[in-house]
N, C-alpha and C. Protein backbone atom coordinates (compact mmCIF):
# COMPACT_ATOMS: atom_id res chain seq x y z
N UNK A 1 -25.52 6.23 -10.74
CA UNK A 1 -25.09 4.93 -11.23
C UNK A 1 -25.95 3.86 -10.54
N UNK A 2 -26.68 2.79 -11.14
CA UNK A 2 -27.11 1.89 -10.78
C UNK A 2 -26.26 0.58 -9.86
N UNK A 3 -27.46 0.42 -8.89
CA UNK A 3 -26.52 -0.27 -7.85
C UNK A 3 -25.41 -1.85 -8.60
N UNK A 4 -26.58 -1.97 -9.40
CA UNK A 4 -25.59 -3.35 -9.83
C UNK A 4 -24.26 -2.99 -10.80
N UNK A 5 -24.08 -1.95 -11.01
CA UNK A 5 -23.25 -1.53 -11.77
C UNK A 5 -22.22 -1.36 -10.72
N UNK A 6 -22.36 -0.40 -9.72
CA UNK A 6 -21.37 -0.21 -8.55
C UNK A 6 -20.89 -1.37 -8.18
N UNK A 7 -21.81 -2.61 -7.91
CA UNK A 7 -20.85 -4.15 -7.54
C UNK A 7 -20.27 -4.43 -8.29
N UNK A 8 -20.74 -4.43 -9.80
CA UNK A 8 -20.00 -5.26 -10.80
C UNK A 8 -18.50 -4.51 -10.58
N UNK A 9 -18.73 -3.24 -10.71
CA UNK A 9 -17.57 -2.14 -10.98
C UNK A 9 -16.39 -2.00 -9.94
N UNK A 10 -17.27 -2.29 -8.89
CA UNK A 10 -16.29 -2.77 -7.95
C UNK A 10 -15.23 -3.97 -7.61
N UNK A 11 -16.56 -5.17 -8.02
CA UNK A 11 -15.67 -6.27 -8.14
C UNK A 11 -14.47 -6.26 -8.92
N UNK A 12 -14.51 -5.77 -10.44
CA UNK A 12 -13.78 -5.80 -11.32
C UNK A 12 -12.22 -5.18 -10.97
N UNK A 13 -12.41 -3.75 -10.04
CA UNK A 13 -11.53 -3.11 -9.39
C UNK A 13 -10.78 -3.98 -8.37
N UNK A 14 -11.77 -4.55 -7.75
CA UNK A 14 -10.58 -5.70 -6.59
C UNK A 14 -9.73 -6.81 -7.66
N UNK A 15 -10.75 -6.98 -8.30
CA UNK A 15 -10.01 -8.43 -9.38
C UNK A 15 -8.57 -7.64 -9.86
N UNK A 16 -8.74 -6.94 -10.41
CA UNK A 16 -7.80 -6.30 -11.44
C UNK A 16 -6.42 -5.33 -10.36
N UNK A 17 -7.06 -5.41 -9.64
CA UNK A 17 -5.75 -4.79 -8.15
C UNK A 17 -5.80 -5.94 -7.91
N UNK A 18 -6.12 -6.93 -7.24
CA UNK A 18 -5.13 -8.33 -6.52
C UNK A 18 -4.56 -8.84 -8.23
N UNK A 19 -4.95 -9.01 -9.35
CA UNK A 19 -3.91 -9.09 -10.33
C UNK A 19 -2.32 -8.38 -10.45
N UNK A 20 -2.59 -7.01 -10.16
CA UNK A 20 -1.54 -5.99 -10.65
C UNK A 20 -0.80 -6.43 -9.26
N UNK A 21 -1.53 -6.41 -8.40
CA UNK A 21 -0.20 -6.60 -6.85
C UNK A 21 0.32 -7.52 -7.24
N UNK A 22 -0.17 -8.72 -7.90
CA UNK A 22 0.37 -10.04 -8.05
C UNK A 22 1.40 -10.06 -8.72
N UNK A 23 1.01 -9.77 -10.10
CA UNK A 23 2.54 -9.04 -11.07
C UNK A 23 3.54 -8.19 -10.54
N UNK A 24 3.05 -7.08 -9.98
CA UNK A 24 4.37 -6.27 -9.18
C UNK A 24 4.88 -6.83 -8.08
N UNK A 25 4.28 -7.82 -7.15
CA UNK A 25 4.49 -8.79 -6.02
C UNK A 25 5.68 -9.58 -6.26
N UNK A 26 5.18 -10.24 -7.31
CA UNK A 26 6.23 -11.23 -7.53
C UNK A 26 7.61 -10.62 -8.15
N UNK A 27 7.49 -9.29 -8.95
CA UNK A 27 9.00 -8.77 -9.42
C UNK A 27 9.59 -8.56 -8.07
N UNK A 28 9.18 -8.27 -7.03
CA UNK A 28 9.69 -8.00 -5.78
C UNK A 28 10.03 -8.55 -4.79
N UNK A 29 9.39 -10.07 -5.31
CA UNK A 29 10.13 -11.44 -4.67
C UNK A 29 9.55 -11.63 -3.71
N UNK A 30 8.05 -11.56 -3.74
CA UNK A 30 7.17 -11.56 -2.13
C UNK A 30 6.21 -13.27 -2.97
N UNK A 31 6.15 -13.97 -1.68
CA UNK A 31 5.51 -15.52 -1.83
C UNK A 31 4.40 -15.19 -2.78
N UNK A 32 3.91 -16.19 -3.55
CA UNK A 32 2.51 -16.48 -4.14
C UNK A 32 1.45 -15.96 -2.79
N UNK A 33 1.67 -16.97 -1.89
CA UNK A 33 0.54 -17.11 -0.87
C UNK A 33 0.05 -15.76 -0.15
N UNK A 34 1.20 -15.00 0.36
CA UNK A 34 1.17 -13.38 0.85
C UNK A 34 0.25 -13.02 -0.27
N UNK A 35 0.88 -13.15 -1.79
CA UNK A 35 0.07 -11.97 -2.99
C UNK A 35 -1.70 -12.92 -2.94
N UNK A 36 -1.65 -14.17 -2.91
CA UNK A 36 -3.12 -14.77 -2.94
C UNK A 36 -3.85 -13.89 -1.77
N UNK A 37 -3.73 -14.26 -0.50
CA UNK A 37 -4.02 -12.97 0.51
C UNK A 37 -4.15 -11.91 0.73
N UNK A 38 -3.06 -11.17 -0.41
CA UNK A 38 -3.76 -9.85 -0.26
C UNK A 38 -4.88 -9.16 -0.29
N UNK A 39 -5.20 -8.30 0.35
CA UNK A 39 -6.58 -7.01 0.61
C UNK A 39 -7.41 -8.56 0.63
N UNK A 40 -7.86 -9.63 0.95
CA UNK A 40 -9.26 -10.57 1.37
C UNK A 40 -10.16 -9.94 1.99
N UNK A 41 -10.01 -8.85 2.93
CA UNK A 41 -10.43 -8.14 3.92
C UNK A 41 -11.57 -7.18 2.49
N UNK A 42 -11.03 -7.17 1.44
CA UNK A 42 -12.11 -6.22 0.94
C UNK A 42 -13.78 -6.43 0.09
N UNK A 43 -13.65 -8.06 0.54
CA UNK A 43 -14.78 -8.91 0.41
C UNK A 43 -15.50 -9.47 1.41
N UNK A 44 -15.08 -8.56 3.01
CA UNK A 44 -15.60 -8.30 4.48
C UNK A 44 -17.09 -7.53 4.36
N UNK A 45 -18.26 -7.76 4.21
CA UNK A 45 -19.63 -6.87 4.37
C UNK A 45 -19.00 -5.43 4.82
N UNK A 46 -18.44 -5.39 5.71
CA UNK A 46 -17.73 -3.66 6.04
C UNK A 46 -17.23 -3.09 5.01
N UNK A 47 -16.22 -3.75 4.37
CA UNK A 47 -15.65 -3.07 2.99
C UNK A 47 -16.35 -2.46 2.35
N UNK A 48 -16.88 -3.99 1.93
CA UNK A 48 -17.45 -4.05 0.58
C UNK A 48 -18.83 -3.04 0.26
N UNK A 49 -19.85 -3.43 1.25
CA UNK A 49 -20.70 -2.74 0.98
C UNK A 49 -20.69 -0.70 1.37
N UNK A 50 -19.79 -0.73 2.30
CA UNK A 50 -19.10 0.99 2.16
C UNK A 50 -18.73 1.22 0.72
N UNK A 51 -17.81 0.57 0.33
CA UNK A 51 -17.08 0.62 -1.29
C UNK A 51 -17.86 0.80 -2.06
N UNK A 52 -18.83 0.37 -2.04
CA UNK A 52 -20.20 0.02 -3.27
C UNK A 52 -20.96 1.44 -3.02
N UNK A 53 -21.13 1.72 -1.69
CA UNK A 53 -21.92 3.37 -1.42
C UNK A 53 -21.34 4.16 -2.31
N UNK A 54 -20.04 4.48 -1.66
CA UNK A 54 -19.24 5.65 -2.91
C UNK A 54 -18.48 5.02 -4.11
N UNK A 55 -18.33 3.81 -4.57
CA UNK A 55 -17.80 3.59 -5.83
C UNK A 55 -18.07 4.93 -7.17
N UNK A 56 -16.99 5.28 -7.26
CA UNK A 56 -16.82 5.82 -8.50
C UNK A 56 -16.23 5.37 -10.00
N UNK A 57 -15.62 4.18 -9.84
CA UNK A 57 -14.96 3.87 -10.60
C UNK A 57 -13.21 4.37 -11.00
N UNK A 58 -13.32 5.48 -11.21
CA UNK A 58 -11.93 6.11 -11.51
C UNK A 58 -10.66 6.11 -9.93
N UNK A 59 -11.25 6.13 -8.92
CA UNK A 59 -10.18 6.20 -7.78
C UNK A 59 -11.09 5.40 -6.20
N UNK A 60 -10.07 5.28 -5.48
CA UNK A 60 -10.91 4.45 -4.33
C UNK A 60 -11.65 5.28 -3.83
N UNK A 61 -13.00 4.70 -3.43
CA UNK A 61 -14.03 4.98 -2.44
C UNK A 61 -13.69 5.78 -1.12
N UNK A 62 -12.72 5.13 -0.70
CA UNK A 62 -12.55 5.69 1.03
C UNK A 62 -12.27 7.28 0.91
N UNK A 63 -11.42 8.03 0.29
CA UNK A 63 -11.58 9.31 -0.12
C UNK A 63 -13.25 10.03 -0.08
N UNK A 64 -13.70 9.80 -0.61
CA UNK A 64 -15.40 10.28 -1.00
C UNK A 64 -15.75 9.80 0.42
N UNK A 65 -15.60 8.65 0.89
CA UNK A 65 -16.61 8.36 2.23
C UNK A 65 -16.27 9.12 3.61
N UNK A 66 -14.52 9.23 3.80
CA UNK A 66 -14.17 10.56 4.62
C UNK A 66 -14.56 11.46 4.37
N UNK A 67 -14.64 12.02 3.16
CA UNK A 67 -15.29 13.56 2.89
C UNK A 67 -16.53 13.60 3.61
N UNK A 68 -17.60 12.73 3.29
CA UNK A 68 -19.01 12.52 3.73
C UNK A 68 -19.18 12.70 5.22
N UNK A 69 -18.61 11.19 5.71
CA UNK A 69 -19.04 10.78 7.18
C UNK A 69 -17.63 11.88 8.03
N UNK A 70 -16.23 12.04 7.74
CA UNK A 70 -15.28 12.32 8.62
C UNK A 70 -14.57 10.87 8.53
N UNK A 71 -14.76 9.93 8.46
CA UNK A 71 -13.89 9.37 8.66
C UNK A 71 -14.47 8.12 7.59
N UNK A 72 -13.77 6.54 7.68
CA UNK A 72 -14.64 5.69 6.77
C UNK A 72 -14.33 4.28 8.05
N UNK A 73 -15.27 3.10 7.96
CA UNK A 73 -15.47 2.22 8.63
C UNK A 73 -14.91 1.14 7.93
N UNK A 74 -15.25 1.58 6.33
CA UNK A 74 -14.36 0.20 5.75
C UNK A 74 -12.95 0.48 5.92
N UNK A 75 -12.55 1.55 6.16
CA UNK A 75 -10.53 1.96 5.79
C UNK A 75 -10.39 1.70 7.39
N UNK A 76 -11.07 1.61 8.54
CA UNK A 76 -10.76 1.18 9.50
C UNK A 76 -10.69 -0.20 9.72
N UNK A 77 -11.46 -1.00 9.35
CA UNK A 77 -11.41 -2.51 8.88
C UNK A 77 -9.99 -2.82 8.20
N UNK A 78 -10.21 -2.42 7.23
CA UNK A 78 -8.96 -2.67 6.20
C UNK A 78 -7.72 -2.42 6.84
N UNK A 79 -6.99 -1.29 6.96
CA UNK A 79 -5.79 -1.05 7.42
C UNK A 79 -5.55 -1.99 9.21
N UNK A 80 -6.43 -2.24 9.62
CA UNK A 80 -6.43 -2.42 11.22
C UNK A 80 -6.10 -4.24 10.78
N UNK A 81 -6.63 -4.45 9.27
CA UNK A 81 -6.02 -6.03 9.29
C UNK A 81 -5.43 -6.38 8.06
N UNK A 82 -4.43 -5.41 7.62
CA UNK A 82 -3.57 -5.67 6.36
C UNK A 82 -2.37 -4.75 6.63
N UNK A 83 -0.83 -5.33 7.34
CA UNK A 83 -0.23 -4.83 7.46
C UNK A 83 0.78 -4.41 6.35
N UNK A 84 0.45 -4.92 5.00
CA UNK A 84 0.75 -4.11 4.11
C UNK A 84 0.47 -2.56 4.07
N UNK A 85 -0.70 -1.78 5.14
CA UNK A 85 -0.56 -0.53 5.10
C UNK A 85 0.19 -0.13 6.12
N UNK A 86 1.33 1.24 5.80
CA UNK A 86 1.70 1.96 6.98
C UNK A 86 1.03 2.18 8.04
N UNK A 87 0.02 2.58 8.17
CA UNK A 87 -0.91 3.32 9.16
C UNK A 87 -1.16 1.89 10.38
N UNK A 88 -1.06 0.56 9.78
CA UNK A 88 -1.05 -0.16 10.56
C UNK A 88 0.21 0.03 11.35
N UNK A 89 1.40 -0.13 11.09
CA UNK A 89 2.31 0.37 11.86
C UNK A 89 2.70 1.60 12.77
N UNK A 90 1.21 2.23 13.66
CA UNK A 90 1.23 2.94 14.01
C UNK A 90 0.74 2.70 15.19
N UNK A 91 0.88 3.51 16.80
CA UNK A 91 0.75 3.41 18.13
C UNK A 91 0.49 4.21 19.08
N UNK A 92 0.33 4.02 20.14
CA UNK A 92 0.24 4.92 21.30
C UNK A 92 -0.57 6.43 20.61
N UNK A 93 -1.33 6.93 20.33
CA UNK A 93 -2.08 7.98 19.93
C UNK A 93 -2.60 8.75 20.96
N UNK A 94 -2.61 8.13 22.04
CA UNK A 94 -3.19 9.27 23.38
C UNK A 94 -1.69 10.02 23.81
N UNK A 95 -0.87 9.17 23.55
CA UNK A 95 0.32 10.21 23.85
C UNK A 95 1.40 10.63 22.76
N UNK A 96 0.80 10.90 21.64
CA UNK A 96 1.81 11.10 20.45
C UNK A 96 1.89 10.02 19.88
N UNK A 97 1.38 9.51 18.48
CA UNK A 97 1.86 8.48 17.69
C UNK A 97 3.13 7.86 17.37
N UNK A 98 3.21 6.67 17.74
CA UNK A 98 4.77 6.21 17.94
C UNK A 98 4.50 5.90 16.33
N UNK A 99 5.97 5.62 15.17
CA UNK A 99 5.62 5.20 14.02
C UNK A 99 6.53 3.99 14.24
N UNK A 100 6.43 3.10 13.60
CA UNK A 100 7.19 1.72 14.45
C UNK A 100 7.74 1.37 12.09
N UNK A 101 8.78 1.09 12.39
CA UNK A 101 9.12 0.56 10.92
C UNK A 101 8.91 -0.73 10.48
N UNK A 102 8.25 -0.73 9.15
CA UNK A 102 7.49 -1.82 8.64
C UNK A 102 8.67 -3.30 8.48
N UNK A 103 8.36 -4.36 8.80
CA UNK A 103 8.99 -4.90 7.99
C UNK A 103 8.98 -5.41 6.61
N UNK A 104 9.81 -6.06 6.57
CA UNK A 104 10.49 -5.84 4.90
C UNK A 104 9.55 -6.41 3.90
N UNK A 105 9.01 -7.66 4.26
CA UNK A 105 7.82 -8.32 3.77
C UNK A 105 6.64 -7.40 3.61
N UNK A 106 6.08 -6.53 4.44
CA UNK A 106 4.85 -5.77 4.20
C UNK A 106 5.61 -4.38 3.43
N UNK A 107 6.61 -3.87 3.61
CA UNK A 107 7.46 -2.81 2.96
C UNK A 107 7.11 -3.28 1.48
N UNK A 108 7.57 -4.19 0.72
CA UNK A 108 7.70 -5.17 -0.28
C UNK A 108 6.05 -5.14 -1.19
N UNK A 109 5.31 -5.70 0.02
CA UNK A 109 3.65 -5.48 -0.46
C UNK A 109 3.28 -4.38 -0.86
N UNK A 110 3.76 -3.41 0.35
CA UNK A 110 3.07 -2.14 0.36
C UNK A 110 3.91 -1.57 -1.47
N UNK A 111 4.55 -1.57 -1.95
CA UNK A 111 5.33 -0.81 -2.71
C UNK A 111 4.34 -1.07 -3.90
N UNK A 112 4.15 -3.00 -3.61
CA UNK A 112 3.01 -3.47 -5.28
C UNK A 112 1.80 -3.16 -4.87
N UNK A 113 1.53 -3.01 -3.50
CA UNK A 113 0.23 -2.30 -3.38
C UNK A 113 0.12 -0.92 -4.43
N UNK A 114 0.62 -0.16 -3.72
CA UNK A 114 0.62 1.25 -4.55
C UNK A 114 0.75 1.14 -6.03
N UNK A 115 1.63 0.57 -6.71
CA UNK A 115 1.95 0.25 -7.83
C UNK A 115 0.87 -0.26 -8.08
N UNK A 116 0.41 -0.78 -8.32
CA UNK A 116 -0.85 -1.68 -8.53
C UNK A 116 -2.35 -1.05 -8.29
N UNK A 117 -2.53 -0.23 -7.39
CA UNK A 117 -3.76 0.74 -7.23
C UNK A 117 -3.49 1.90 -8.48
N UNK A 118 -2.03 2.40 -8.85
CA UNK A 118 -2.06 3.08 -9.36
C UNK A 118 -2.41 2.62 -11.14
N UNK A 119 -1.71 1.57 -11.45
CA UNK A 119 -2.30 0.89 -12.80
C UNK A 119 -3.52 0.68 -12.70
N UNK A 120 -4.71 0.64 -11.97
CA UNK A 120 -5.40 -0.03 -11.90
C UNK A 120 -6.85 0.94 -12.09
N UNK A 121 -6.33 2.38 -11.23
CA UNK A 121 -7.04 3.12 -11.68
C UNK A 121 -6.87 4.11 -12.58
N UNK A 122 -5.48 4.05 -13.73
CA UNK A 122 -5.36 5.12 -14.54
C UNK A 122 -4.74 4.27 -15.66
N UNK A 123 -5.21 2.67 -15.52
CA UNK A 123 -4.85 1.36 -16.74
C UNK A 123 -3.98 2.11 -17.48
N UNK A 124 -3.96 2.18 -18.99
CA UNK A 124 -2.79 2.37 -19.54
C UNK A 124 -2.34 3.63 -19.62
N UNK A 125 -2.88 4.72 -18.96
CA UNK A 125 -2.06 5.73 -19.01
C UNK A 125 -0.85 5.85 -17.57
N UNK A 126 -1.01 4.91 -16.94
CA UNK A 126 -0.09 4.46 -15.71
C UNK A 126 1.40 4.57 -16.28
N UNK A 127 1.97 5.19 -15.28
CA UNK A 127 3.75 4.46 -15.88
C UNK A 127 4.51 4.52 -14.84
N UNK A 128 5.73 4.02 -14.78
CA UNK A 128 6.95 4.25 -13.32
C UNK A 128 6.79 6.04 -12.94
N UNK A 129 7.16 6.57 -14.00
CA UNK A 129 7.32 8.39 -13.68
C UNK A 129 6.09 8.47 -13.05
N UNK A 130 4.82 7.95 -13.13
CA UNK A 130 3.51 9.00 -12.75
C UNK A 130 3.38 8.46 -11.44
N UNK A 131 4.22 7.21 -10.95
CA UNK A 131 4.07 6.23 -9.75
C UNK A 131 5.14 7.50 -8.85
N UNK A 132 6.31 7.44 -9.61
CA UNK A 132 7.23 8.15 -9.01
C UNK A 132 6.70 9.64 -8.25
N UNK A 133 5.83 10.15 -9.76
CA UNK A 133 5.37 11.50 -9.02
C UNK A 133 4.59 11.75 -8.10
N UNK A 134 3.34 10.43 -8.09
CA UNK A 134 3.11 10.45 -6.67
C UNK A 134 3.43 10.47 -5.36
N UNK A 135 4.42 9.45 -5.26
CA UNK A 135 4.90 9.16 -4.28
C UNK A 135 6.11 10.67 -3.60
N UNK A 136 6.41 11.27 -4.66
CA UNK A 136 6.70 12.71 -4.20
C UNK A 136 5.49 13.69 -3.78
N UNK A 137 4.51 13.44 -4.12
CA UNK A 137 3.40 14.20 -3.67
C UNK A 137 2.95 13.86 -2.46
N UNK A 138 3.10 12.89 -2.42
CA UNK A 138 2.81 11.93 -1.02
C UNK A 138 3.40 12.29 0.14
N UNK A 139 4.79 12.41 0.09
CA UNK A 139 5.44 12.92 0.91
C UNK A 139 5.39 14.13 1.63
N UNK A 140 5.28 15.24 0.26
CA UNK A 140 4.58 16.39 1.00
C UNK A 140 3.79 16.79 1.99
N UNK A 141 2.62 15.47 1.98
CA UNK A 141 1.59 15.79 2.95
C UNK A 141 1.93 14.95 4.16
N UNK A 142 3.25 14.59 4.75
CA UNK A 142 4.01 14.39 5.88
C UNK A 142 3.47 13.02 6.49
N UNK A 143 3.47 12.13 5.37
CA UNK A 143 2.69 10.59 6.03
C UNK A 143 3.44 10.25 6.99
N UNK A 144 2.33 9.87 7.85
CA UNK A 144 2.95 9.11 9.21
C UNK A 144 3.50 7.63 8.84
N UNK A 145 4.86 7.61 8.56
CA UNK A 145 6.00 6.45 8.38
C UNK A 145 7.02 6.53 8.88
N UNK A 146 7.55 5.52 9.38
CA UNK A 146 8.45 5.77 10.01
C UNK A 146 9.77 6.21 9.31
N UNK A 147 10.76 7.17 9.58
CA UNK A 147 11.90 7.43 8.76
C UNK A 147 12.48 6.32 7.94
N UNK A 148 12.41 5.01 8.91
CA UNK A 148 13.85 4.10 7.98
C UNK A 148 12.38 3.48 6.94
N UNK A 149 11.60 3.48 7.21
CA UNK A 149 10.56 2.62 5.69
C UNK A 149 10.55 3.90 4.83
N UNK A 150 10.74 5.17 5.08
CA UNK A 150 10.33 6.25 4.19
C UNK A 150 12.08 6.08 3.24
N UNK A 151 13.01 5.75 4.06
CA UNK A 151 14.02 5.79 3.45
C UNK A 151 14.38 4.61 2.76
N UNK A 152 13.73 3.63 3.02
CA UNK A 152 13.59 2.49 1.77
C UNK A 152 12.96 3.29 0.67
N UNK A 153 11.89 3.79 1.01
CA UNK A 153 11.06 3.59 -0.03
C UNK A 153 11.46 4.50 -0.99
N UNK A 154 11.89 5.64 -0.54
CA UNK A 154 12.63 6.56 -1.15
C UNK A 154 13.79 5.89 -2.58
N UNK A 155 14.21 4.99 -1.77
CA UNK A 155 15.81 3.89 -2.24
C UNK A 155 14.64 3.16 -3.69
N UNK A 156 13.68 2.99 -3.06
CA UNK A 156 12.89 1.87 -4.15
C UNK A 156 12.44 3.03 -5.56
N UNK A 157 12.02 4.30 -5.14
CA UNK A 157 11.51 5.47 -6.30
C UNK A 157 12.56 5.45 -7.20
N UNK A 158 13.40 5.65 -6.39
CA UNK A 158 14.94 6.19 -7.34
C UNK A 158 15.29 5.56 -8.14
N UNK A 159 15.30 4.14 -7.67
CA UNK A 159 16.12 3.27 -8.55
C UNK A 159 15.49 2.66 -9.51
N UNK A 160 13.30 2.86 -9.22
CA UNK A 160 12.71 2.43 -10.00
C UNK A 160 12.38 3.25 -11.54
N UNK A 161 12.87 4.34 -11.20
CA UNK A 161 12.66 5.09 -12.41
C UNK A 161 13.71 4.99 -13.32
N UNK A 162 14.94 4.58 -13.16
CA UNK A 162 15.68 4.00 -13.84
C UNK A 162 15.50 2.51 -14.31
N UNK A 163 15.42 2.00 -13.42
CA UNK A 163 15.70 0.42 -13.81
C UNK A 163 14.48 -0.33 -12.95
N UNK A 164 13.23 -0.36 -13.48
CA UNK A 164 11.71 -1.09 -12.42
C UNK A 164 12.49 -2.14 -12.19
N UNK A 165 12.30 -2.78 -11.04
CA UNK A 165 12.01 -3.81 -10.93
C UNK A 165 13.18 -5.04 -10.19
N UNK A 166 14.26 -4.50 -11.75
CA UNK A 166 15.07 -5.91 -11.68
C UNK A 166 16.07 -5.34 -10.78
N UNK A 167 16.91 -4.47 -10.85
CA UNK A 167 17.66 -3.98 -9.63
C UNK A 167 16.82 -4.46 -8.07
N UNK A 168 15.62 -4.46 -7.63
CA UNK A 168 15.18 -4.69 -6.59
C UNK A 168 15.49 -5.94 -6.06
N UNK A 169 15.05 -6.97 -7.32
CA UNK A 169 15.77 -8.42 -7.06
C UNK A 169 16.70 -8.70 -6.99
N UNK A 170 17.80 -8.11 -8.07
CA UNK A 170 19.20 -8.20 -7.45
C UNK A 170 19.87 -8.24 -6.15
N UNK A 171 19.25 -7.06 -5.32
CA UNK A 171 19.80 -6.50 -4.16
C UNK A 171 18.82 -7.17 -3.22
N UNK A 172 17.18 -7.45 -3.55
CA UNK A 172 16.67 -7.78 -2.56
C UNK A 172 17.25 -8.15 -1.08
N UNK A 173 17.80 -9.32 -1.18
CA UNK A 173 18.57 -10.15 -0.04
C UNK A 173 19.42 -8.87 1.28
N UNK A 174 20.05 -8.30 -0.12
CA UNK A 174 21.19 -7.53 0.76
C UNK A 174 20.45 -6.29 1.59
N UNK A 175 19.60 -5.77 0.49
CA UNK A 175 18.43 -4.78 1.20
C UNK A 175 17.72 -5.21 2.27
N UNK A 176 17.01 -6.45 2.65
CA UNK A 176 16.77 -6.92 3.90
C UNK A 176 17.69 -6.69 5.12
N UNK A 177 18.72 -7.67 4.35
CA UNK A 177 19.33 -7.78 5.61
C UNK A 177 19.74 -6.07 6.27
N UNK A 178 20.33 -5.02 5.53
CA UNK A 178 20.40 -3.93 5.88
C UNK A 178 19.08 -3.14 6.35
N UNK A 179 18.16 -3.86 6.32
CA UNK A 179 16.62 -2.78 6.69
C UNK A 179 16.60 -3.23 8.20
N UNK A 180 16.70 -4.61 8.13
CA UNK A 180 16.77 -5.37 9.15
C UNK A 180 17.70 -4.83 10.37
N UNK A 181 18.41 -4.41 10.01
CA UNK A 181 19.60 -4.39 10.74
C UNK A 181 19.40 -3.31 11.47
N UNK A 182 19.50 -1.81 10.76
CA UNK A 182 18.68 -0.85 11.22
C UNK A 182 17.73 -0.65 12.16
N UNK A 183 16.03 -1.51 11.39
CA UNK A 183 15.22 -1.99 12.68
C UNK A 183 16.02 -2.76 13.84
N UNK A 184 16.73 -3.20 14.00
CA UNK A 184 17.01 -3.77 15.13
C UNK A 184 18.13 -2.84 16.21
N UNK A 185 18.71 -1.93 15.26
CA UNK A 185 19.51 -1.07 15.94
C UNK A 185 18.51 0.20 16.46
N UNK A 186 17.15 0.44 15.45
CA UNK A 186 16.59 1.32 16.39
C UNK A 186 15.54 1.14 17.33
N UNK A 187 15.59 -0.30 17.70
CA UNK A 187 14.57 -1.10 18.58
C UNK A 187 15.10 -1.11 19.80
N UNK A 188 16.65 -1.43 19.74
CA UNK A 188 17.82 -1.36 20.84
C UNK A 188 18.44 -0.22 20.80
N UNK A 189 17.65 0.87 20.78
CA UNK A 189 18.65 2.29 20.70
C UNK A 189 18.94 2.48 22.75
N UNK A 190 17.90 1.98 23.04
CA UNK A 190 17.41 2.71 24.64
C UNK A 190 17.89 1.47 25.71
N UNK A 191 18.65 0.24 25.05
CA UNK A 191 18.78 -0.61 25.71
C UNK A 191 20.42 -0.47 26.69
């Protein structure tokens, strides 16, 4: 593939994911300004020009560039300054990874993140079920999250395959405050 094709192709991919987060963002009741902000980091020379090496078009880059190098420099950039990803919520690694639970605001992102990567690279053949089935596949391979965000998120699959969206807003409020609450009871477990 020609290089200018990989930028164009790329660009188009960020445009069209900070769109879809935006739409799924806002069913989920997260600010304009958070969704304007999102992923900025992927128009960083680190990103971008990694992204553009392995652009494929059909799925993200960072996959193909771990395969290559072992690891990728742009997904270290990225996650290390967008706490919309789990992996940012992660610690202490010389002595066992602590997993620390997201709050509710990046929980919230992270959900239209995914949602939104996933429309974005499988456009209209995308749907709630194929979001859903991922996110069961996902699990399998034992992501480092902390229990109580895995058990939101879990709460968010379920209810989204029935009813996207609007159930989330309904409850939003009350779902905070209960995520909240939790985090704070397992912050003060040792106190």
């Amino acid at each position: 593939m020609h290089m200018l094709s990989k930028i164009f192709g790329h660009l188009r991919n960020i445009i069209v994911h900070k769109y879809w987060v935006y739409h799924f963002g806002r069913k989920l009741g997260i600010s304009r300004w958070r969704l304007l902000k999102h992923d900025l980091s992927k128009f960083s020379p680190i990103e971008f020009w990694e992204s553009i090496k392995f652009y494929q078009g059909t799925s993200s880059p960072i996959p193909p560039c771990k395969k290559a190098n072992g690891y990728s420099n742009a997904w270290q950039h990225h996650k290390g300054r967008n706490p919309h990803h789990y992996e940012y919520w992660t610690d202490n690694y010389d002595s066992g990874t602590t997993l620390i639970p997201m709050p509710f605001e990046c929980l919230c992102e992270m959900l239209a993140d995914w949602c939104a990567a996933g429309r974005t690279y499988q456009g209209k053949d995308w749907s709630f079920i194929s979001q859903c089935d991922w996110w069961e596949n996902k699990k399998t391979l034992n992501p480092s999250i902390h229990p109580l965000t895995i058990k939101r998120i879990d709460l968010f699959f379920d209810k989204y395959v029935r009813n996207p969206f609007e159930w989330w807003v309904e409850y939003r409020d009350d779902l905070k405050l209960v995520y909240e609450r939790d985090i704070y009871d397992w912050a003060h477990k040792y106190d």
